[in-house]
PDB file of N, CA and C in Angstrom:
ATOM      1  N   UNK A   1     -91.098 -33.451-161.647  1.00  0.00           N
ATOM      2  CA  UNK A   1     -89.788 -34.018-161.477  1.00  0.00           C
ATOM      3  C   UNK A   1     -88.984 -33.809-162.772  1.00  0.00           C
ATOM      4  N   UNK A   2     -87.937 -33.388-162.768  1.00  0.00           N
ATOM      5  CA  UNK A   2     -87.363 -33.228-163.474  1.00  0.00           C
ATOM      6  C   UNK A   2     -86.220 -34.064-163.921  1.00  0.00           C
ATOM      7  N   UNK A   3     -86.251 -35.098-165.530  1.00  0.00           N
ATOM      8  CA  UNK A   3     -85.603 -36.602-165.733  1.00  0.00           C
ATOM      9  C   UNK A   3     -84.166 -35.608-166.946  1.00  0.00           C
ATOM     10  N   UNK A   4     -83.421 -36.497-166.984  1.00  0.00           N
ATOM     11  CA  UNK A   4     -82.441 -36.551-168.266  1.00  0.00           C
ATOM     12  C   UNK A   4     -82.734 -37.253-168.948  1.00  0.00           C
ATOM     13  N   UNK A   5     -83.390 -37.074-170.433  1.00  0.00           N
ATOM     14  CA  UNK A   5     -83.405 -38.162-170.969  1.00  0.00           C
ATOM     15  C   UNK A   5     -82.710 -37.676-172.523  1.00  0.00           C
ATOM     16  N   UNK A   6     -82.897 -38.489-173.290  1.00  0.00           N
ATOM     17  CA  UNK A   6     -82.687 -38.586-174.741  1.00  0.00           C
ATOM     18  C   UNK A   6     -83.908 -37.382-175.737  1.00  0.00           C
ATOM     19  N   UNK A   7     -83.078 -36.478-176.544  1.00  0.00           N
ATOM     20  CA  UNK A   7     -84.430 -35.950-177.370  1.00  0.00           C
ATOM     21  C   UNK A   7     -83.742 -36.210-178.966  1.00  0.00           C
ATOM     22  N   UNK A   8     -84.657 -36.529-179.706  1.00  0.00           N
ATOM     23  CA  UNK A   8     -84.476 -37.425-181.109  1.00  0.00           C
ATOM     24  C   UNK A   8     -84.226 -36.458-182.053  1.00  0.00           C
ATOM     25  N   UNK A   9     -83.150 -36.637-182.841  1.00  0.00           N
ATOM     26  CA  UNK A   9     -82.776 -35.200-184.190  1.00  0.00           C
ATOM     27  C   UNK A   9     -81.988 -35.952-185.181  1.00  0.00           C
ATOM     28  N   UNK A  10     -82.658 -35.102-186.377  1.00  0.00           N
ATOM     29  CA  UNK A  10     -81.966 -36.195-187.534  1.00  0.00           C
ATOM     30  C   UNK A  10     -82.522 -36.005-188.209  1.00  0.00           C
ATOM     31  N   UNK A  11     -82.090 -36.820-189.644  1.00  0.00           N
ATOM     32  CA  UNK A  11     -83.053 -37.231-190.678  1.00  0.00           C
ATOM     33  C   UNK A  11     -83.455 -38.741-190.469  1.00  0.00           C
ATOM     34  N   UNK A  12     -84.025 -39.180-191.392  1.00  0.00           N
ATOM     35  CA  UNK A  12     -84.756 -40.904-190.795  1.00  0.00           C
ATOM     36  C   UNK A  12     -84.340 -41.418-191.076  1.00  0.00           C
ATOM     37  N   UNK A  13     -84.098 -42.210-190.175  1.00  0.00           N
ATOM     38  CA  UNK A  13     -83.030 -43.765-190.584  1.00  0.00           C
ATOM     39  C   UNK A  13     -81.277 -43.410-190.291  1.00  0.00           C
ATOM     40  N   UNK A  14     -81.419 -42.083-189.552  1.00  0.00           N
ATOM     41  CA  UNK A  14     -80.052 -41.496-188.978  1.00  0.00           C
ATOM     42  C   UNK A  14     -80.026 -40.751-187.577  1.00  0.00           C
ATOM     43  N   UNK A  15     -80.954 -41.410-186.896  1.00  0.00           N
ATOM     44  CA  UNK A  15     -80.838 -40.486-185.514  1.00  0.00           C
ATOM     45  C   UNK A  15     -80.168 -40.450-185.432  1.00  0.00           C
ATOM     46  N   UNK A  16     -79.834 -39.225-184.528  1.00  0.00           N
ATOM     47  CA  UNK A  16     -79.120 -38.817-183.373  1.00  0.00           C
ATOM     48  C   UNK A  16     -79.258 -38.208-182.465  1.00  0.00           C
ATOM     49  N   UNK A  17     -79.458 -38.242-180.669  1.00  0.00           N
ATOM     50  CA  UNK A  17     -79.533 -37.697-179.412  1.00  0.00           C
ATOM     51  C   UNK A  17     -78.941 -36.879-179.035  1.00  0.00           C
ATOM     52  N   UNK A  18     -79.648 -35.709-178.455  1.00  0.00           N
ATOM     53  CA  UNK A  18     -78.859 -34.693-177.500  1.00  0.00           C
ATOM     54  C   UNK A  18     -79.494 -35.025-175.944  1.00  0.00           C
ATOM     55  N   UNK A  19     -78.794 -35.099-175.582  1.00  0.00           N
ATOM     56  CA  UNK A  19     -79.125 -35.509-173.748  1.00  0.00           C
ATOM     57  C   UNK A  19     -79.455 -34.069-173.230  1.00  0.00           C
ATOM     58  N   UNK A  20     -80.450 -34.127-172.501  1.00  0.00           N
ATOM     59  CA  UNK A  20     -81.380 -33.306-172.167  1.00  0.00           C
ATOM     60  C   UNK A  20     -82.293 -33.523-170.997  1.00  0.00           C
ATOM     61  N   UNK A  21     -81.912 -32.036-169.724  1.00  0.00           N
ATOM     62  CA  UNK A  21     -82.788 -31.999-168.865  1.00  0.00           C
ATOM     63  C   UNK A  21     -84.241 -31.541-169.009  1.00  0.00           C
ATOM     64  N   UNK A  22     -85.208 -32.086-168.605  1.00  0.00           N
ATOM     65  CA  UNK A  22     -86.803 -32.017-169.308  1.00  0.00           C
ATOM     66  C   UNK A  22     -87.937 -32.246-167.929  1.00  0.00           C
ATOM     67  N   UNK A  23     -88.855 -31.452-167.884  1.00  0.00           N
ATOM     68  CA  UNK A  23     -89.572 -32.113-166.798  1.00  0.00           C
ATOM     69  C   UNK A  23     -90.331 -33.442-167.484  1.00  0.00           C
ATOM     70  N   UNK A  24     -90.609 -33.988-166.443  1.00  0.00           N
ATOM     71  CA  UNK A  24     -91.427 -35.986-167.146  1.00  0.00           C
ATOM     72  C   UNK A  24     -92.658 -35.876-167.742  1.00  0.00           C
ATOM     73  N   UNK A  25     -93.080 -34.709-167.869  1.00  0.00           N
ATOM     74  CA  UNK A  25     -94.411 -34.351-168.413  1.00  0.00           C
ATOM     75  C   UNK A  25     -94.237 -33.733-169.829  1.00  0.00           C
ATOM     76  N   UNK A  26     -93.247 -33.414-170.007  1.00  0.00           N
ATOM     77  CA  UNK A  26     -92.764 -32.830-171.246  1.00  0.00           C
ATOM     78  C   UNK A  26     -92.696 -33.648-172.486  1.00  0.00           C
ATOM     79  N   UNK A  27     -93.398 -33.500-173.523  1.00  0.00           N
ATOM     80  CA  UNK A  27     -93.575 -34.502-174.929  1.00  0.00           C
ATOM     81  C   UNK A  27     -91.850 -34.861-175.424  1.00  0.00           C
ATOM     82  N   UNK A  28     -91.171 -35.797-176.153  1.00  0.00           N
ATOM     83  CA  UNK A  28     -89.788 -35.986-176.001  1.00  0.00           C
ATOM     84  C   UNK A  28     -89.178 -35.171-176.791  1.00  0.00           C
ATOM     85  N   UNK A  29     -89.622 -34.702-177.897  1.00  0.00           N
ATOM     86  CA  UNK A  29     -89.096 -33.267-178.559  1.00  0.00           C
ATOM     87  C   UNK A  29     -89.367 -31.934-178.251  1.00  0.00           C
ATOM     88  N   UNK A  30     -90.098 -31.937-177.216  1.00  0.00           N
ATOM     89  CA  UNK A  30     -90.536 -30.504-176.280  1.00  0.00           C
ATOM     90  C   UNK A  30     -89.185 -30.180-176.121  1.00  0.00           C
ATOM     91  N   UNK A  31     -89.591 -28.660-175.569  1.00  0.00           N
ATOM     92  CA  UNK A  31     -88.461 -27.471-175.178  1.00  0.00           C
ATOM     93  C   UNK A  31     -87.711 -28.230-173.965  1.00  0.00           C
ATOM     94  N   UNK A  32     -86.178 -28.211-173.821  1.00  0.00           N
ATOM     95  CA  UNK A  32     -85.727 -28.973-172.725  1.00  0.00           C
ATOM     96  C   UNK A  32     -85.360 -27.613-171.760  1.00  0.00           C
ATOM     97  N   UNK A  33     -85.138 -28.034-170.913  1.00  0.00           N
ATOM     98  CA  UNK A  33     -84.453 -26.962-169.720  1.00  0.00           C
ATOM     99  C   UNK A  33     -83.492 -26.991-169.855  1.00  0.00           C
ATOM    100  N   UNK A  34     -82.689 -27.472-170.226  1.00  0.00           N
ATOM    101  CA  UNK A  34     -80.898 -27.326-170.657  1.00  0.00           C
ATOM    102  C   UNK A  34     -80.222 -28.507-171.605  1.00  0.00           C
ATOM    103  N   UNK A  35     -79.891 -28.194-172.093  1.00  0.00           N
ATOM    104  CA  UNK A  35     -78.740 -29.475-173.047  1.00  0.00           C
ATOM    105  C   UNK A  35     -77.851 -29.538-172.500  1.00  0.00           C
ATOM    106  N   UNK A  36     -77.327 -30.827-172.415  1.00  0.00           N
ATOM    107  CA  UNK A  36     -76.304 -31.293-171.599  1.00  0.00           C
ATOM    108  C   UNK A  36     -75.390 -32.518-172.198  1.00  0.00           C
ATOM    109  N   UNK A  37     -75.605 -32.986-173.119  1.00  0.00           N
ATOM    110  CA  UNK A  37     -74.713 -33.509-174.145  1.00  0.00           C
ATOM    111  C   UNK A  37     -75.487 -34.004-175.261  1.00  0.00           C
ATOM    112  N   UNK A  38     -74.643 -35.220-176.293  1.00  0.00           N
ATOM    113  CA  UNK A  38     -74.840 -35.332-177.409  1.00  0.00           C
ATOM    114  C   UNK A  38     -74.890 -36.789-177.707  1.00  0.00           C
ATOM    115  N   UNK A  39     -75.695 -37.503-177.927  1.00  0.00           N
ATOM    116  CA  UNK A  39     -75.302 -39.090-178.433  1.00  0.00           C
ATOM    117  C   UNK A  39     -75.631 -39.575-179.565  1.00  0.00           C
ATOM    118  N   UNK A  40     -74.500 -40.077-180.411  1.00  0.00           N
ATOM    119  CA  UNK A  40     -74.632 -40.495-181.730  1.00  0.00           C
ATOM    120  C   UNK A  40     -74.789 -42.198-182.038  1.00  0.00           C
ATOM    121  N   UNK A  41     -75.698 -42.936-182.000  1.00  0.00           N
ATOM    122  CA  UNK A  41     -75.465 -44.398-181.387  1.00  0.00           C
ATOM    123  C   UNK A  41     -74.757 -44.941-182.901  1.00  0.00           C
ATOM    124  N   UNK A  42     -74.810 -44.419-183.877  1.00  0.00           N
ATOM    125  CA  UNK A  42     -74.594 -45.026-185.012  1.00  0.00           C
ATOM    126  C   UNK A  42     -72.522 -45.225-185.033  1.00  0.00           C
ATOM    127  N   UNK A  43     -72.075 -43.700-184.787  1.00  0.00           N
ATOM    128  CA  UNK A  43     -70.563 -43.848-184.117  1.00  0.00           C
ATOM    129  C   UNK A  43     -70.332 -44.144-182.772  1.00  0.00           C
ATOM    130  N   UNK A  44     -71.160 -44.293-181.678  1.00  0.00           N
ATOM    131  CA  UNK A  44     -71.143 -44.747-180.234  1.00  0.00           C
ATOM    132  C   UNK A  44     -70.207 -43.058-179.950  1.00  0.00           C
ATOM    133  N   UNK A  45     -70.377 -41.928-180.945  1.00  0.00           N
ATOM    134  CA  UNK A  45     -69.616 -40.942-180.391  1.00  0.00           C
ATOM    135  C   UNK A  45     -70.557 -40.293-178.985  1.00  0.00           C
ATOM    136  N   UNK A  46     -70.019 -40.250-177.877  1.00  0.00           N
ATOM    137  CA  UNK A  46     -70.698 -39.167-176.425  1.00  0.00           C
ATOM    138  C   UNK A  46     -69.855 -37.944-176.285  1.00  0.00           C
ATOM    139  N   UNK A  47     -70.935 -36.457-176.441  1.00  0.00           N
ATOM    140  CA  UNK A  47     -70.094 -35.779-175.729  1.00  0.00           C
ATOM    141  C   UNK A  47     -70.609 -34.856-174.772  1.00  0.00           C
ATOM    142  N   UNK A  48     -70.506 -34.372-173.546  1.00  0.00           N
ATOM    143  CA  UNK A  48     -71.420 -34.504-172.332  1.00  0.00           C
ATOM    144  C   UNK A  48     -70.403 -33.369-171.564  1.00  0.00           C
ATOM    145  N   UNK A  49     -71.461 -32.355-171.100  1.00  0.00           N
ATOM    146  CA  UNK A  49     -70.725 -31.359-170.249  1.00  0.00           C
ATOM    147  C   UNK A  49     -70.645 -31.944-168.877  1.00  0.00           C
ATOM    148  N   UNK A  50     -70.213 -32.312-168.378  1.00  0.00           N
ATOM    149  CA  UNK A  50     -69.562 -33.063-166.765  1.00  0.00           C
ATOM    150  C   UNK A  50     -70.327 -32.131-165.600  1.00  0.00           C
ATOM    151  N   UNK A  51     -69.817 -30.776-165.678  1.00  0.00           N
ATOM    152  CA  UNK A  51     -70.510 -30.169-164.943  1.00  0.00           C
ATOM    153  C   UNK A  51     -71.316 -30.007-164.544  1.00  0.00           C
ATOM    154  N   UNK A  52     -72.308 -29.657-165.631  1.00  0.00           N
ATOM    155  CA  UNK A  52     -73.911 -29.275-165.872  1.00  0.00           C
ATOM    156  C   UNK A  52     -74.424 -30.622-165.278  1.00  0.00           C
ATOM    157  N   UNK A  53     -74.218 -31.916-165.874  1.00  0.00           N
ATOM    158  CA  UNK A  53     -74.854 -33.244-165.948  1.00  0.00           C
ATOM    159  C   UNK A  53     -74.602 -33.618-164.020  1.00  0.00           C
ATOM    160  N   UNK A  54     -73.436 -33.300-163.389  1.00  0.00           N
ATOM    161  CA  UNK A  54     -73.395 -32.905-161.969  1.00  0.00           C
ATOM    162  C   UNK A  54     -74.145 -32.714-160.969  1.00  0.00           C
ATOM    163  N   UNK A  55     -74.590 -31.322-161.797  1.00  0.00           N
ATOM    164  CA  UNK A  55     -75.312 -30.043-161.051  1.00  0.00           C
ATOM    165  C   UNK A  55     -76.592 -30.692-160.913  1.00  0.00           C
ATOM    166  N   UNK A  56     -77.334 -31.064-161.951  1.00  0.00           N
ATOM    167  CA  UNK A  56     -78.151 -31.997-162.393  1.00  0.00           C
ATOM    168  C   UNK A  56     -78.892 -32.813-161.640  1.00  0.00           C
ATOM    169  N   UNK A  57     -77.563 -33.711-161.125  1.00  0.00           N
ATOM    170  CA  UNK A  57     -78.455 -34.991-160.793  1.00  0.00           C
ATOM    171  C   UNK A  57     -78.422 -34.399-159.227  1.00  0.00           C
ATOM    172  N   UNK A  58     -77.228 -33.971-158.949  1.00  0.00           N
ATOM    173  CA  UNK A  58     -77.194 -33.077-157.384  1.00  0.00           C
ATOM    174  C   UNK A  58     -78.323 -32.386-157.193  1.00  0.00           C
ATOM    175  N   UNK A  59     -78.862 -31.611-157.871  1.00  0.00           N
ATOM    176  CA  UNK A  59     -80.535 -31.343-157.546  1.00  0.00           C
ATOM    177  C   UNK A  59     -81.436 -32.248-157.884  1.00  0.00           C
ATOM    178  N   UNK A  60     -81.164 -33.121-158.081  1.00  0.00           N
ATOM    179  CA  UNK A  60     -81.884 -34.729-157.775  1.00  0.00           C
ATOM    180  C   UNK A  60     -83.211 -35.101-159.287  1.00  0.00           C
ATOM    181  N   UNK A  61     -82.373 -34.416-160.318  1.00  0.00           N
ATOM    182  CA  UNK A  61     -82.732 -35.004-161.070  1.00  0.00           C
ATOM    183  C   UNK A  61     -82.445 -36.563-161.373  1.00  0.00           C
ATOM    184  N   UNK A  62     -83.498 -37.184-162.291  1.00  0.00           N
ATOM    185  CA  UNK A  62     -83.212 -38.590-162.535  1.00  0.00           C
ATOM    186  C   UNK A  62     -83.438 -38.945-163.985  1.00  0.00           C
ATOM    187  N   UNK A  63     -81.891 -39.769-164.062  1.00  0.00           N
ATOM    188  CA  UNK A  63     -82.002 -40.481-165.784  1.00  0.00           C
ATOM    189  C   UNK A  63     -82.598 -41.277-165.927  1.00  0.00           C
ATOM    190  N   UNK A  64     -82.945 -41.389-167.302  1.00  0.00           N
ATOM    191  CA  UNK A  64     -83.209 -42.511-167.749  1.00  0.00           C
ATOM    192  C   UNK A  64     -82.507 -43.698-167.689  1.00  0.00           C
ATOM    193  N   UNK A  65     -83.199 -45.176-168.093  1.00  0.00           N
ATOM    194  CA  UNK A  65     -82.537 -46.242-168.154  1.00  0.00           C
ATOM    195  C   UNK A  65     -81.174 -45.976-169.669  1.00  0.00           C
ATOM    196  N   UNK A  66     -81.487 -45.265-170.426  1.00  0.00           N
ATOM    197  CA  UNK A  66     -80.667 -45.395-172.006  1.00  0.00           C
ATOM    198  C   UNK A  66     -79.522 -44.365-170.825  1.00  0.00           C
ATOM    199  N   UNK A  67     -79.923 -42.921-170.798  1.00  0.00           N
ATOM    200  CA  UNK A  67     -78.971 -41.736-170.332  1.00  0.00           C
ATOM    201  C   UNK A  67     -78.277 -42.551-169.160  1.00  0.00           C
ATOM    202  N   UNK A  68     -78.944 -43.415-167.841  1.00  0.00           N
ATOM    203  CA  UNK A  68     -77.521 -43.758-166.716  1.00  0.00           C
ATOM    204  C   UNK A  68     -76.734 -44.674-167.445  1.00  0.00           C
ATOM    205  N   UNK A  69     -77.198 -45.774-168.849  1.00  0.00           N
ATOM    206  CA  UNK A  69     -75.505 -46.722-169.401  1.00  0.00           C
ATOM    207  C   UNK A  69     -74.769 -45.668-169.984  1.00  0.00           C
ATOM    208  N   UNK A  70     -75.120 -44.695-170.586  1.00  0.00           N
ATOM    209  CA  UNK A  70     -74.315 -43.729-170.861  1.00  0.00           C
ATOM    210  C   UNK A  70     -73.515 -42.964-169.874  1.00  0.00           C
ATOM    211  N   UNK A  71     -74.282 -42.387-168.962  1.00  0.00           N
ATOM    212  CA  UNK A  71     -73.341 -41.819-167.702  1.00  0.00           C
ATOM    213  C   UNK A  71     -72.406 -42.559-167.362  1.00  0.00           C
ATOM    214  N   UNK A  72     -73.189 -43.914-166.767  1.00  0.00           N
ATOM    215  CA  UNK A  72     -72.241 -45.019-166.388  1.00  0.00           C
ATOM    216  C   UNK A  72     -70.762 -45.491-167.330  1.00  0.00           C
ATOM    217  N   UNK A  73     -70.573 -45.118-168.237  1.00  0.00           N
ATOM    218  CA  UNK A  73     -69.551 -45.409-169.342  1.00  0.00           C
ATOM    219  C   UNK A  73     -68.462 -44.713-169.387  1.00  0.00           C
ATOM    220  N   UNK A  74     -69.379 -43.268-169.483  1.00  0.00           N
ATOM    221  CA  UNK A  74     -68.478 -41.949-169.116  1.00  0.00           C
ATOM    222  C   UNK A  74     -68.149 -41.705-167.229  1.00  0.00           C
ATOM    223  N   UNK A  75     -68.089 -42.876-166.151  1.00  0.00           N
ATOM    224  CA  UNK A  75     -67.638 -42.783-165.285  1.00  0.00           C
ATOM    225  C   UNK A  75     -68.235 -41.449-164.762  1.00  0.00           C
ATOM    226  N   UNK A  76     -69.506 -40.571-164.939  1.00  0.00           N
ATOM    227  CA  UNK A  76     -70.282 -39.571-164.414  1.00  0.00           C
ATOM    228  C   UNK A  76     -71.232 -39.728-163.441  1.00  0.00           C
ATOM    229  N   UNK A  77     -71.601 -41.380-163.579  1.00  0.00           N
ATOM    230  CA  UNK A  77     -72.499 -42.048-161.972  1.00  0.00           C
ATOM    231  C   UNK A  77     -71.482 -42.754-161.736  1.00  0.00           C
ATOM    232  N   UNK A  78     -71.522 -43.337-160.240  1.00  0.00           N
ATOM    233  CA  UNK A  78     -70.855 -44.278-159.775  1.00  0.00           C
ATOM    234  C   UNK A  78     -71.426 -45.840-160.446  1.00  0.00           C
ATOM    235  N   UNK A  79     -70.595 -46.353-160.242  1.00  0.00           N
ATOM    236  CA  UNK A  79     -71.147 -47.559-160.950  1.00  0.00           C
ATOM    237  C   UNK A  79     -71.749 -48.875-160.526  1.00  0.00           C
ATOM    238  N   UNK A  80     -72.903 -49.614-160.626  1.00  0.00           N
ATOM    239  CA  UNK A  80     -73.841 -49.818-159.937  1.00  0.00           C
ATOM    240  C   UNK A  80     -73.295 -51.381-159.274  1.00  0.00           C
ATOM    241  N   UNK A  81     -73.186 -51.457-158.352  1.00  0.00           N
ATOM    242  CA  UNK A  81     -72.343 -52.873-157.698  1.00  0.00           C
ATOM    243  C   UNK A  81     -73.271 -53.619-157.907  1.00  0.00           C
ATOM    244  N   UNK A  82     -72.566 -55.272-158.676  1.00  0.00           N
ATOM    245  CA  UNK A  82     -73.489 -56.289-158.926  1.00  0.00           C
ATOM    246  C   UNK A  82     -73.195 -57.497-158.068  1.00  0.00           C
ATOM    247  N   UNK A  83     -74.507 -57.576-157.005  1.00  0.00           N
ATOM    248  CA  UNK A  83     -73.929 -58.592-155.827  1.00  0.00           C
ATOM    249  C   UNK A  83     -74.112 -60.221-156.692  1.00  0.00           C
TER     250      UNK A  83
END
């Protein structure tokens, strides 16, 4: 199955995320199958190809819990109705 998740880059004590399609078996700094955006939590900066991240989940990939509040923010999932 193939997830979106977060892969970790930086120096220490300065991460920063590139969002990344990966199969779930894949170690979290393993080779990804595509990059698909960027998350900086320290500036809350996102920047995220729309398309690709699309195409993505339309072939039924699945995010993570961190990658859907992010989608969800950037209005890229629908947003989850709270009964």
């Amino acid at each position: 199955m193939i997830k979106l998740r977060l892969k970790r880059f930086g120096k220490k004590f300065e991460a920063s995320y590139r969002i990344v399609a990966m199969n779930n078996d894949t170690r979290r700094d393993g080779r990804p199958l595509e990059e698909l955006g960027f998350y900086n939590p320290r500036t809350d900066e996102v920047k995220l190809n729309a398309e690709a991240i699309t195409k993505r989940l339309q072939d039924g990939a699945q995010p993570t819990d961190t990658v859907r509040r992010i989608l969800e923010k950037a209005n890229l999932l629908e947003q989850k109705v709270r009964a």
